[in-house]
C-alpha atoms as a PDB file:
ATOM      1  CA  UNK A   1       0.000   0.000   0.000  1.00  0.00           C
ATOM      2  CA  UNK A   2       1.164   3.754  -0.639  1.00  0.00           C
ATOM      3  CA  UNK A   3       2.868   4.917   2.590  1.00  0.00           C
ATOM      4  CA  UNK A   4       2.234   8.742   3.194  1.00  0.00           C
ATOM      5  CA  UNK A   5       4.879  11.372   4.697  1.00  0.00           C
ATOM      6  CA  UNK A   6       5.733  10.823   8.338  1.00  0.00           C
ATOM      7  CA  UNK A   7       3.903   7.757   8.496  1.00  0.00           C
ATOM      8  CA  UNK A   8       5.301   4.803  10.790  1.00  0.00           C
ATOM      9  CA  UNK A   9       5.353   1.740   8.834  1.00  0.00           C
ATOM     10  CA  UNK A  10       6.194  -1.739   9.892  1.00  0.00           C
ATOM     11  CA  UNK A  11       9.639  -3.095   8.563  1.00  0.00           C
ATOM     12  CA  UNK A  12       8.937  -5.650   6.303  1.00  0.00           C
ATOM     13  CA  UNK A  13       6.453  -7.249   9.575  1.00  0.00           C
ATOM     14  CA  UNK A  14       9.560  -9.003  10.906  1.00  0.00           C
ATOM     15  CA  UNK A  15      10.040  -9.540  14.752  1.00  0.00           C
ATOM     16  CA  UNK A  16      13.556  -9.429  15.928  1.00  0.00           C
ATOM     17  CA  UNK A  17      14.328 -11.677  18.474  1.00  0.00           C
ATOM     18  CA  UNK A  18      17.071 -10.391  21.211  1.00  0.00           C
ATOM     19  CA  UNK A  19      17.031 -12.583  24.219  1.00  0.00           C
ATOM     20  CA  UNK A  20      13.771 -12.838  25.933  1.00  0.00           C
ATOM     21  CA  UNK A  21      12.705  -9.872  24.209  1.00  0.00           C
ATOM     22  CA  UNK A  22      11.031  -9.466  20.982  1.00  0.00           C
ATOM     23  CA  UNK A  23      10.550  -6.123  18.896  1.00  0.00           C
ATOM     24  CA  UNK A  24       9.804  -5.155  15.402  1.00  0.00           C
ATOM     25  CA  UNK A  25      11.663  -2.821  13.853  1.00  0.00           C
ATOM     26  CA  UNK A  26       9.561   0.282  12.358  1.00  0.00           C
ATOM     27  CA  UNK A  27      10.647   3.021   9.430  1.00  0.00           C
ATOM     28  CA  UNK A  28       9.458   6.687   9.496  1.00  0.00           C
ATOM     29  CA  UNK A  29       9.081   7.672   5.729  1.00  0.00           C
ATOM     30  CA  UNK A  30       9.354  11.003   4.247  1.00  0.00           C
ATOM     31  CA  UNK A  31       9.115  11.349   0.180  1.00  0.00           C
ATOM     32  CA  UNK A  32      11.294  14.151  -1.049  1.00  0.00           C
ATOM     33  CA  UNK A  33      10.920  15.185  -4.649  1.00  0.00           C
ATOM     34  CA  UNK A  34      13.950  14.407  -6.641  1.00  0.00           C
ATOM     35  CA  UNK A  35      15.202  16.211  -9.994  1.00  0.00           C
ATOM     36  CA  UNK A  36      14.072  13.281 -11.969  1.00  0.00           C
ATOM     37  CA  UNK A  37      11.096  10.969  -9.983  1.00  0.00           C
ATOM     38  CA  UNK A  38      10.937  10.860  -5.847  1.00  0.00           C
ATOM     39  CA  UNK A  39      13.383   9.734  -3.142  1.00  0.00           C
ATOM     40  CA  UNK A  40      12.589   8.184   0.173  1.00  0.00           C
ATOM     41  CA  UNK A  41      14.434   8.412   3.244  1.00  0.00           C
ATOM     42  CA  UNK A  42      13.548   6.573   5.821  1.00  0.00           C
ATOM     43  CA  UNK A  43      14.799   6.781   9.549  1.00  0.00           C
ATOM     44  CA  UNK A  44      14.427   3.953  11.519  1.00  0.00           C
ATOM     45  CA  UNK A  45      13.124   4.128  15.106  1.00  0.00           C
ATOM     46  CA  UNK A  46      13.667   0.845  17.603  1.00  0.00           C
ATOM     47  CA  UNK A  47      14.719   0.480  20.958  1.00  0.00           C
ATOM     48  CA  UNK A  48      17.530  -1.722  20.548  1.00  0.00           C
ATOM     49  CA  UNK A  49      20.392  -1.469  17.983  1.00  0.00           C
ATOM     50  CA  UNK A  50      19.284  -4.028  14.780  1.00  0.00           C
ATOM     51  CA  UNK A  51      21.319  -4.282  11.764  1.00  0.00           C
ATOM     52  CA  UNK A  52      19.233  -4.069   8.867  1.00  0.00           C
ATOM     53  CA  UNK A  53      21.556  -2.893   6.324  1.00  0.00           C
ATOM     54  CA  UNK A  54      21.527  -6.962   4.277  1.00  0.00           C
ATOM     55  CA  UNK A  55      17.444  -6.282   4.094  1.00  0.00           C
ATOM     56  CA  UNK A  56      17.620  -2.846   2.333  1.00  0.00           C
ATOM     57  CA  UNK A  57      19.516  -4.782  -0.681  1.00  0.00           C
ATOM     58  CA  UNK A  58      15.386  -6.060  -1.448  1.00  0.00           C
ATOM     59  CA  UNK A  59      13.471  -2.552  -1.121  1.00  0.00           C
ATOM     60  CA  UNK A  60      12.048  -1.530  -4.574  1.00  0.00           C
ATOM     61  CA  UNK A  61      13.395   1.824  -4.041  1.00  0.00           C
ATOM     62  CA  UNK A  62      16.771   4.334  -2.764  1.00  0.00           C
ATOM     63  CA  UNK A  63      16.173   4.545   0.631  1.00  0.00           C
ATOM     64  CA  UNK A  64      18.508   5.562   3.250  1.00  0.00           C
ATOM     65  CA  UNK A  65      18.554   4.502   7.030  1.00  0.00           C
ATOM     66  CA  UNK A  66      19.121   6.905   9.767  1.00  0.00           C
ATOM     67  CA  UNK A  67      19.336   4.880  13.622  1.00  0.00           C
ATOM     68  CA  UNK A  68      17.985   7.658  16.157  1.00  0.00           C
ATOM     69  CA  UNK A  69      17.656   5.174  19.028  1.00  0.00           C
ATOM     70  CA  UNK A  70      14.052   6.412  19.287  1.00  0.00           C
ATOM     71  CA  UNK A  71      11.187   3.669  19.584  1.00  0.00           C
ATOM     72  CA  UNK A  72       8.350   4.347  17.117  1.00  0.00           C
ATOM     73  CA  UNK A  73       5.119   3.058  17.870  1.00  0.00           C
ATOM     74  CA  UNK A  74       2.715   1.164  15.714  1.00  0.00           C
ATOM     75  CA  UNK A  75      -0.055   3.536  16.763  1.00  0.00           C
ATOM     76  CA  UNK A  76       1.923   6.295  16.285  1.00  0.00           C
ATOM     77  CA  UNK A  77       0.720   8.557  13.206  1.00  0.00           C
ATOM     78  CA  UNK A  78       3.239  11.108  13.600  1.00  0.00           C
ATOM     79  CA  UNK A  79       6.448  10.000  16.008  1.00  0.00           C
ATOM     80  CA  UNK A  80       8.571  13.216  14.407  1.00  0.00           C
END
């Protein structure tokens, strides 16, 4: 589905499991027009420090990730 600006989106509905603990990692898109078509950047919000970098290799389009070390609710329309 489209994903709007500032929206928190689920990343690729994986859980991480670390430990005991389970989390799923969320992405907070903004679309940025581009001289030729859009760019997305996305900035990644989780509690604990996930490497995601080998999953961005699938992503239909350039996206760059941005760890803030913030947590990023589901319910969360606008976390920015």
């Amino acid at each position: 589905k489209p994903v709007r600006v500032g929206e928190c989106v689920e990343f690729f509905g994986e859980g991480y499991h670390i430990g005991k603990s389970s989390i799923t990692v969320y992405i907070v898109v903004k679309i940025s027009a581009a001289l030729v078509g859009e760019t997305i950047e996305a900035f990644r919000y989780t509690t604990v420090m996930v490497s995601i970098d080998s999953k961005l290799k699938s992503l239909p389009f350039p996206i760059a990730i941005q760890n803030t070390g913030n947590y990023c609710p589901k319910t969360d329309k606008n976390p920015v």
